[in-house]
N, C-alpha and C. Protein backbone atom coordinates (compact mmCIF):
# COMPACT_ATOMS: atom_id res chain seq x y z
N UNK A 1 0.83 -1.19 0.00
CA UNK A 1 0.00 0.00 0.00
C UNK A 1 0.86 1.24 0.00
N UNK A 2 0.27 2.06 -0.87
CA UNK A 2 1.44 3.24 -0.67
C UNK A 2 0.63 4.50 -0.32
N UNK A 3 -0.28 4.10 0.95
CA UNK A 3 -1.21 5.48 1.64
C UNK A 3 -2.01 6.20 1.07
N UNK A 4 -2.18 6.05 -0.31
CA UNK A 4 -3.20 6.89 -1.30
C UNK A 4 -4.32 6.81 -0.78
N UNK A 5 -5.33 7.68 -0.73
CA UNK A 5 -7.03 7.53 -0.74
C UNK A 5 -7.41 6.93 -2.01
N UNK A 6 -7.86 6.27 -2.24
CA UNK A 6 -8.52 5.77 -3.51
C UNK A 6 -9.95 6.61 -3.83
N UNK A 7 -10.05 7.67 -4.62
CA UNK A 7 -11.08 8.11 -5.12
C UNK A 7 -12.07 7.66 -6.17
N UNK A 8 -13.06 7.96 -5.50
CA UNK A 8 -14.24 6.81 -6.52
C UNK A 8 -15.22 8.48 -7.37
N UNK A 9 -15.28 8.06 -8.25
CA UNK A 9 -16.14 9.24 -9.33
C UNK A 9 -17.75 8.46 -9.14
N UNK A 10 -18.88 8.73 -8.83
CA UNK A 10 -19.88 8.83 -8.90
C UNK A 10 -20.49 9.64 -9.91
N UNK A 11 -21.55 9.54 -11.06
CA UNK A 11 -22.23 10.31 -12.05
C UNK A 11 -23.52 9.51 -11.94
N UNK A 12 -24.39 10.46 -11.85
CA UNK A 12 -26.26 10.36 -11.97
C UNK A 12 -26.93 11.21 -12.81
N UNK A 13 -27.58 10.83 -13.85
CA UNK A 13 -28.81 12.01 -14.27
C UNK A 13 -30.01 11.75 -13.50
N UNK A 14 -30.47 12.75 -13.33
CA UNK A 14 -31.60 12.40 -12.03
C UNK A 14 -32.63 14.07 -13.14
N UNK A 15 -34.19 13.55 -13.18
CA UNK A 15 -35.21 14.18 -13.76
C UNK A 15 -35.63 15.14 -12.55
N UNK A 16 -35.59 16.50 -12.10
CA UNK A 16 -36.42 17.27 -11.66
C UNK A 16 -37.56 17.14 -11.49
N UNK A 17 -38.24 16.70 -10.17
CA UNK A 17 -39.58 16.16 -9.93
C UNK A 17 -40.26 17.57 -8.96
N UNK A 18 -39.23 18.21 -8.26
CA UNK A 18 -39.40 19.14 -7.37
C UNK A 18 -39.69 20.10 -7.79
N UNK A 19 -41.56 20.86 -7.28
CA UNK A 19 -42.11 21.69 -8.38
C UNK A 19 -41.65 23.33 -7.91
N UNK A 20 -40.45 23.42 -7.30
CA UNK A 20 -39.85 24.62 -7.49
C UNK A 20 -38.61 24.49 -8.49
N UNK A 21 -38.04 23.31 -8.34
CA UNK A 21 -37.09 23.08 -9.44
C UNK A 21 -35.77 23.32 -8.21
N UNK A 22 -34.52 23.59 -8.46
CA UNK A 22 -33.76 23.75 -8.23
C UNK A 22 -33.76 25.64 -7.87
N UNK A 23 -34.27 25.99 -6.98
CA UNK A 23 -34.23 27.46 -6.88
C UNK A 23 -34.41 27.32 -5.23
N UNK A 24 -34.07 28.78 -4.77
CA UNK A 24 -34.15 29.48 -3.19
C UNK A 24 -34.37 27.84 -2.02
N UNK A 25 -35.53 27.49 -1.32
CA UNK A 25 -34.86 26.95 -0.23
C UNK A 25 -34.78 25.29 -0.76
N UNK A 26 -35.28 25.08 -1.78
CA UNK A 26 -34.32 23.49 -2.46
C UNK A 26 -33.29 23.89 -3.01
N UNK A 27 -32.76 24.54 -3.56
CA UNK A 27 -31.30 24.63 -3.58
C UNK A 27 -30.38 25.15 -1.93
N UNK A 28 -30.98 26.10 -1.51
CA UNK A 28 -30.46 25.78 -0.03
C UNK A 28 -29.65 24.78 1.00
N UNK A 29 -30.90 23.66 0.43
CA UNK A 29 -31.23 22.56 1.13
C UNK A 29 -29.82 21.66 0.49
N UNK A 30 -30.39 22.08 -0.51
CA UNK A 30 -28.91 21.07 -1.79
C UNK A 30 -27.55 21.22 -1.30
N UNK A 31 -27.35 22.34 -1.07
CA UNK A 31 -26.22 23.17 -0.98
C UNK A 31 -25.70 22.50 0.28
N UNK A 32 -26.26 22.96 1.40
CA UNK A 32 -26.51 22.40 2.75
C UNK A 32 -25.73 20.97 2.66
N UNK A 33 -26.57 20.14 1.88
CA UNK A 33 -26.41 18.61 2.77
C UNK A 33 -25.17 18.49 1.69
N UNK A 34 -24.70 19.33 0.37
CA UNK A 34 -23.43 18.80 -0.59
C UNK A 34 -22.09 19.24 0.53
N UNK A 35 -22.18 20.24 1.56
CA UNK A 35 -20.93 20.40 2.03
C UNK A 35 -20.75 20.06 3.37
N UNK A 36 -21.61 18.36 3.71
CA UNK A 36 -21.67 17.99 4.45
C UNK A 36 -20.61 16.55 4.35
N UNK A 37 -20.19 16.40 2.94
CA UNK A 37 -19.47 15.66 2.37
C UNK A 37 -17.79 15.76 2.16
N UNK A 38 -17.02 14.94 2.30
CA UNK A 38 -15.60 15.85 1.60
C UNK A 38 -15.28 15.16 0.24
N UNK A 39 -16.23 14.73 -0.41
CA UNK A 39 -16.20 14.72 -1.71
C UNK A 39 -16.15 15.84 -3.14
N UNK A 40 -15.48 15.91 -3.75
CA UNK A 40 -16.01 17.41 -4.75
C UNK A 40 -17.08 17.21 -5.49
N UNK A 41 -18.09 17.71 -5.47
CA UNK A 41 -19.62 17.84 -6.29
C UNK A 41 -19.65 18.80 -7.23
N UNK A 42 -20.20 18.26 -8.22
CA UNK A 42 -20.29 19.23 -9.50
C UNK A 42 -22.04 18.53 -10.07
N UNK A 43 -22.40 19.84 -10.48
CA UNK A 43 -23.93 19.38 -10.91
C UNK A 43 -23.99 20.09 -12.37
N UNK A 44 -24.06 19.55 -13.33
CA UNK A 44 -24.26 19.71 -14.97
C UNK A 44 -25.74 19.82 -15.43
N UNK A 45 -26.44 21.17 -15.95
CA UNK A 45 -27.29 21.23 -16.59
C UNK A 45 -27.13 21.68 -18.06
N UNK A 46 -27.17 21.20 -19.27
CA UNK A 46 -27.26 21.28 -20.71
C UNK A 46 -25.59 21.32 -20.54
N UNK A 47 -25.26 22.68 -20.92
CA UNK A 47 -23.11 22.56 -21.23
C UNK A 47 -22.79 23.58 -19.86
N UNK A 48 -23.39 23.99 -18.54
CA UNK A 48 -23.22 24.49 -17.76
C UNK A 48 -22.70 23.44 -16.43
N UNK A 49 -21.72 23.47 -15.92
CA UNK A 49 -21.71 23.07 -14.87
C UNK A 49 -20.81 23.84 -13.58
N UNK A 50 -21.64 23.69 -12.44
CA UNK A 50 -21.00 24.04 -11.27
C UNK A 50 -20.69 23.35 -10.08
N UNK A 51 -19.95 24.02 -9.21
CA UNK A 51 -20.15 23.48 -8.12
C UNK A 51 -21.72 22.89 -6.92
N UNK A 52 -21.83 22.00 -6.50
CA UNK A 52 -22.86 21.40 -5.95
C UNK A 52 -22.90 22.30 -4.69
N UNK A 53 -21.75 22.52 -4.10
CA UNK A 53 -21.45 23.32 -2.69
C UNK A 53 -21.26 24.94 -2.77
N UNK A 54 -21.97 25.62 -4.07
CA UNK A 54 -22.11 26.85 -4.30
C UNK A 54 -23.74 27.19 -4.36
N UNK A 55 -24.22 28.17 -3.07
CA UNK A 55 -25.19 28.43 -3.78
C UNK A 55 -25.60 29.15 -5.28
N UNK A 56 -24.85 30.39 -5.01
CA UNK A 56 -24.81 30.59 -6.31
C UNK A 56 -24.65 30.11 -7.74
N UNK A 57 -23.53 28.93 -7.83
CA UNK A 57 -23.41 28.10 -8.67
C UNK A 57 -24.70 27.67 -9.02
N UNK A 58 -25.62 27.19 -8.31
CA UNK A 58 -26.65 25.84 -8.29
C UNK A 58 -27.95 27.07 -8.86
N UNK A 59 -27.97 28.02 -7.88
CA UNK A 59 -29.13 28.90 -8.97
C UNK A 59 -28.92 29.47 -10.10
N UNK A 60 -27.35 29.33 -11.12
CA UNK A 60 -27.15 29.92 -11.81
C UNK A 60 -27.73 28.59 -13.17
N UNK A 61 -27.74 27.90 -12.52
CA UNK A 61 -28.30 26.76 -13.54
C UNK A 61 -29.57 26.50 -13.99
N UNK A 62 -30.21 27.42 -13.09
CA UNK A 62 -31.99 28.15 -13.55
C UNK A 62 -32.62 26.40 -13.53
N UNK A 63 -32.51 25.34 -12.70
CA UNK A 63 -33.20 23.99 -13.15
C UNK A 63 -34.35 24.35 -12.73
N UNK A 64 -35.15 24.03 -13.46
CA UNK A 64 -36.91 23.94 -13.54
C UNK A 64 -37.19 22.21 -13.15
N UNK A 65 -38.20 22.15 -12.04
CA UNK A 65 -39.31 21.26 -12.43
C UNK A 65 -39.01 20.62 -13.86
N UNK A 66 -39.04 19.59 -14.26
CA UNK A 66 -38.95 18.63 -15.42
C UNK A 66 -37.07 18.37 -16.01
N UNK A 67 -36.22 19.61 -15.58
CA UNK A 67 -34.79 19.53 -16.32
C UNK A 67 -34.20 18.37 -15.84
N UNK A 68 -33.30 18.27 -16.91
CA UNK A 68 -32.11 16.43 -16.70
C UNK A 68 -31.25 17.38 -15.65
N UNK A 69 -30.42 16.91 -15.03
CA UNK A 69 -28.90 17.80 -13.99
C UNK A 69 -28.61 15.99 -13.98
N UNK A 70 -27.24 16.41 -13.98
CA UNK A 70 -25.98 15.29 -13.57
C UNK A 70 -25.28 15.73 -12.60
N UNK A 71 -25.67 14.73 -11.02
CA UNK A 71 -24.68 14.97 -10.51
C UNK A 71 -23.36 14.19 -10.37
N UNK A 72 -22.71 14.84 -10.04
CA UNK A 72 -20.93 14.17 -10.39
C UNK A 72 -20.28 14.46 -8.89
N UNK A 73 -20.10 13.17 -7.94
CA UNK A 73 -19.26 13.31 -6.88
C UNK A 73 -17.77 12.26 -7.35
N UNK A 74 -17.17 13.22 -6.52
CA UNK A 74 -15.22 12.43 -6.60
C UNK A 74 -14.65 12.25 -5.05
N UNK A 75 -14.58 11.10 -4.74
CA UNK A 75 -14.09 10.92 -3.11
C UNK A 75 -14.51 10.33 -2.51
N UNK A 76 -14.32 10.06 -1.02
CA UNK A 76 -14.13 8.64 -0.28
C UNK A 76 -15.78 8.54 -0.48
N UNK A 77 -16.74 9.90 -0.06
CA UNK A 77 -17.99 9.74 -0.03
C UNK A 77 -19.05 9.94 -1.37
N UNK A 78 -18.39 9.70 -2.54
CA UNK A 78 -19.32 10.02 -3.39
C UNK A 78 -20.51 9.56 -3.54
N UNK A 79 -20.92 8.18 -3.39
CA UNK A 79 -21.65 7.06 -3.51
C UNK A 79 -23.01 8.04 -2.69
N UNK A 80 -22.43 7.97 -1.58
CA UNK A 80 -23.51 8.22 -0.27
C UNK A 80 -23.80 10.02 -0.71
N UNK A 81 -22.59 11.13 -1.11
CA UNK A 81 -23.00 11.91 -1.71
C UNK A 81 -24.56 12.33 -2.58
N UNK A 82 -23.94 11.81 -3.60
CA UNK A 82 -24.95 11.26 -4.97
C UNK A 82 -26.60 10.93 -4.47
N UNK A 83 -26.29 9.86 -3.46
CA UNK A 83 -27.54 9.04 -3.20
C UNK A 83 -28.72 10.04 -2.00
N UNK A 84 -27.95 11.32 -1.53
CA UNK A 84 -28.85 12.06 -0.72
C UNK A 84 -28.85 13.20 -1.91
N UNK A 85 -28.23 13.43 -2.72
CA UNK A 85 -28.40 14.66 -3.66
C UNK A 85 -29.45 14.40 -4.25
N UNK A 86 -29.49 13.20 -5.05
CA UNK A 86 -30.53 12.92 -5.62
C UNK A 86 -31.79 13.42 -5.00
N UNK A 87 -32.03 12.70 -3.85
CA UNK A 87 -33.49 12.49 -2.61
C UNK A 87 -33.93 14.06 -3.06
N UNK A 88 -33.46 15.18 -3.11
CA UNK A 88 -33.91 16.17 -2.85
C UNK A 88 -34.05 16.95 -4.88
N UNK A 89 -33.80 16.23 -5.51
CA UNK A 89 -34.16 16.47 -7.01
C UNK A 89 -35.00 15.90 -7.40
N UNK A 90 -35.69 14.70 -6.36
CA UNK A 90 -36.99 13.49 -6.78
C UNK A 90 -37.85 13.98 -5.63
N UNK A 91 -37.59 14.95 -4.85
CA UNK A 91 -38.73 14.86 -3.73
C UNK A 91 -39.77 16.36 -3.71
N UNK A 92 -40.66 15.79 -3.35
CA UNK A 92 -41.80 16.68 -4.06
C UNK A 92 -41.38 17.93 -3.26
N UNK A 93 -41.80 19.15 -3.43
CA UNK A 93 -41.68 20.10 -2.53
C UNK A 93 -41.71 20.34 -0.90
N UNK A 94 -43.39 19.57 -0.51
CA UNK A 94 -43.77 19.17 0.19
C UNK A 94 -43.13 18.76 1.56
N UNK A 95 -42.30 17.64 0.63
CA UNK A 95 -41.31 16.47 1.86
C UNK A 95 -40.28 17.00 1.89
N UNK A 96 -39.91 18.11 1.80
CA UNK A 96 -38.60 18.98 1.83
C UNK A 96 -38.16 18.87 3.73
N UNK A 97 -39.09 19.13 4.32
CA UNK A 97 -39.04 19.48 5.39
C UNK A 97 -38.16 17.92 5.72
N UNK A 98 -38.60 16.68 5.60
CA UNK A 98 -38.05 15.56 6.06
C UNK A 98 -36.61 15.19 5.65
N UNK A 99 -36.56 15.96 4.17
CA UNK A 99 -34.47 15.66 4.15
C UNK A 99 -33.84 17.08 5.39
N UNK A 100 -34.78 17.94 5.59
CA UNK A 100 -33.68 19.37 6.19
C UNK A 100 -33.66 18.58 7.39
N UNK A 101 -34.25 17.51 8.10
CA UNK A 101 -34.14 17.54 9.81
C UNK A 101 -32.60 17.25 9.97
N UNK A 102 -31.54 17.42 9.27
CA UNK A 102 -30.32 17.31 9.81
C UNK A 102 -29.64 18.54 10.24
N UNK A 103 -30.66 19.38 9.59
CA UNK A 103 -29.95 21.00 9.13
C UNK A 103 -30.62 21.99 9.99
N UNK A 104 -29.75 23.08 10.84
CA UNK A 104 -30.41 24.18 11.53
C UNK A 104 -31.27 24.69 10.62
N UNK A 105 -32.72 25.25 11.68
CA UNK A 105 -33.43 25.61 10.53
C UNK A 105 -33.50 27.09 10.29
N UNK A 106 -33.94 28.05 9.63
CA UNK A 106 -33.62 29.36 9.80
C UNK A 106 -33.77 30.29 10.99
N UNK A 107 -33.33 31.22 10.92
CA UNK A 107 -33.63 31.88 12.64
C UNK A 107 -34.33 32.74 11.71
């Protein structure tokens, strides 16, 4: 063994089910649980891509309700990354409240 981390690349297209889309407190939320990771996240809409752990990045990608996004994690946690990023690009508006219970909520 010569001490390396072995980095694993994770890639998902995941369909926008969430009828705000990727905007204000679902991207928040996104943002939130991506820099809860020490994986690097990158999220691709059409030839745009940004960082997953930018808000700004993530609203600059304007995703609507119905758009494709790819997310792309690199690192020990990508897998588990990926697999909560998703939850919140398939989850209705609604159930938002049930991915934030990890997250302070606003004052």
């Amino acid at each position: 063994m010569d001490g390396k981390i072995k980095m694993k690349t994770v890639k998902r297209q995941v369909k926008i089910k969430n009828k705000q889309g990727l905007h204000a407190r679902p991207a928040a939320i996104f943002v939130q649980i991506a820099n809860k990771f020490d994986s690097d996240i990158k999220v691709r809409k059409d030839n745009e891509e940004v960082s997953g752990k930018s808000i700004m990045g993530i609203l600059m990608l304007a995703a609507e309700e119905g758009s494709i996004v790819c997310i792309k994690a690199t690192g020990p946690d990508a897998q588990k990354a990926v697999d909560e990023l998703e939850k919140i690009l398939i989850t209705q508006t609604g159930d938002l409240k049930e991915l934030n219970a990890g997250i302070p909520p606003k004052q």
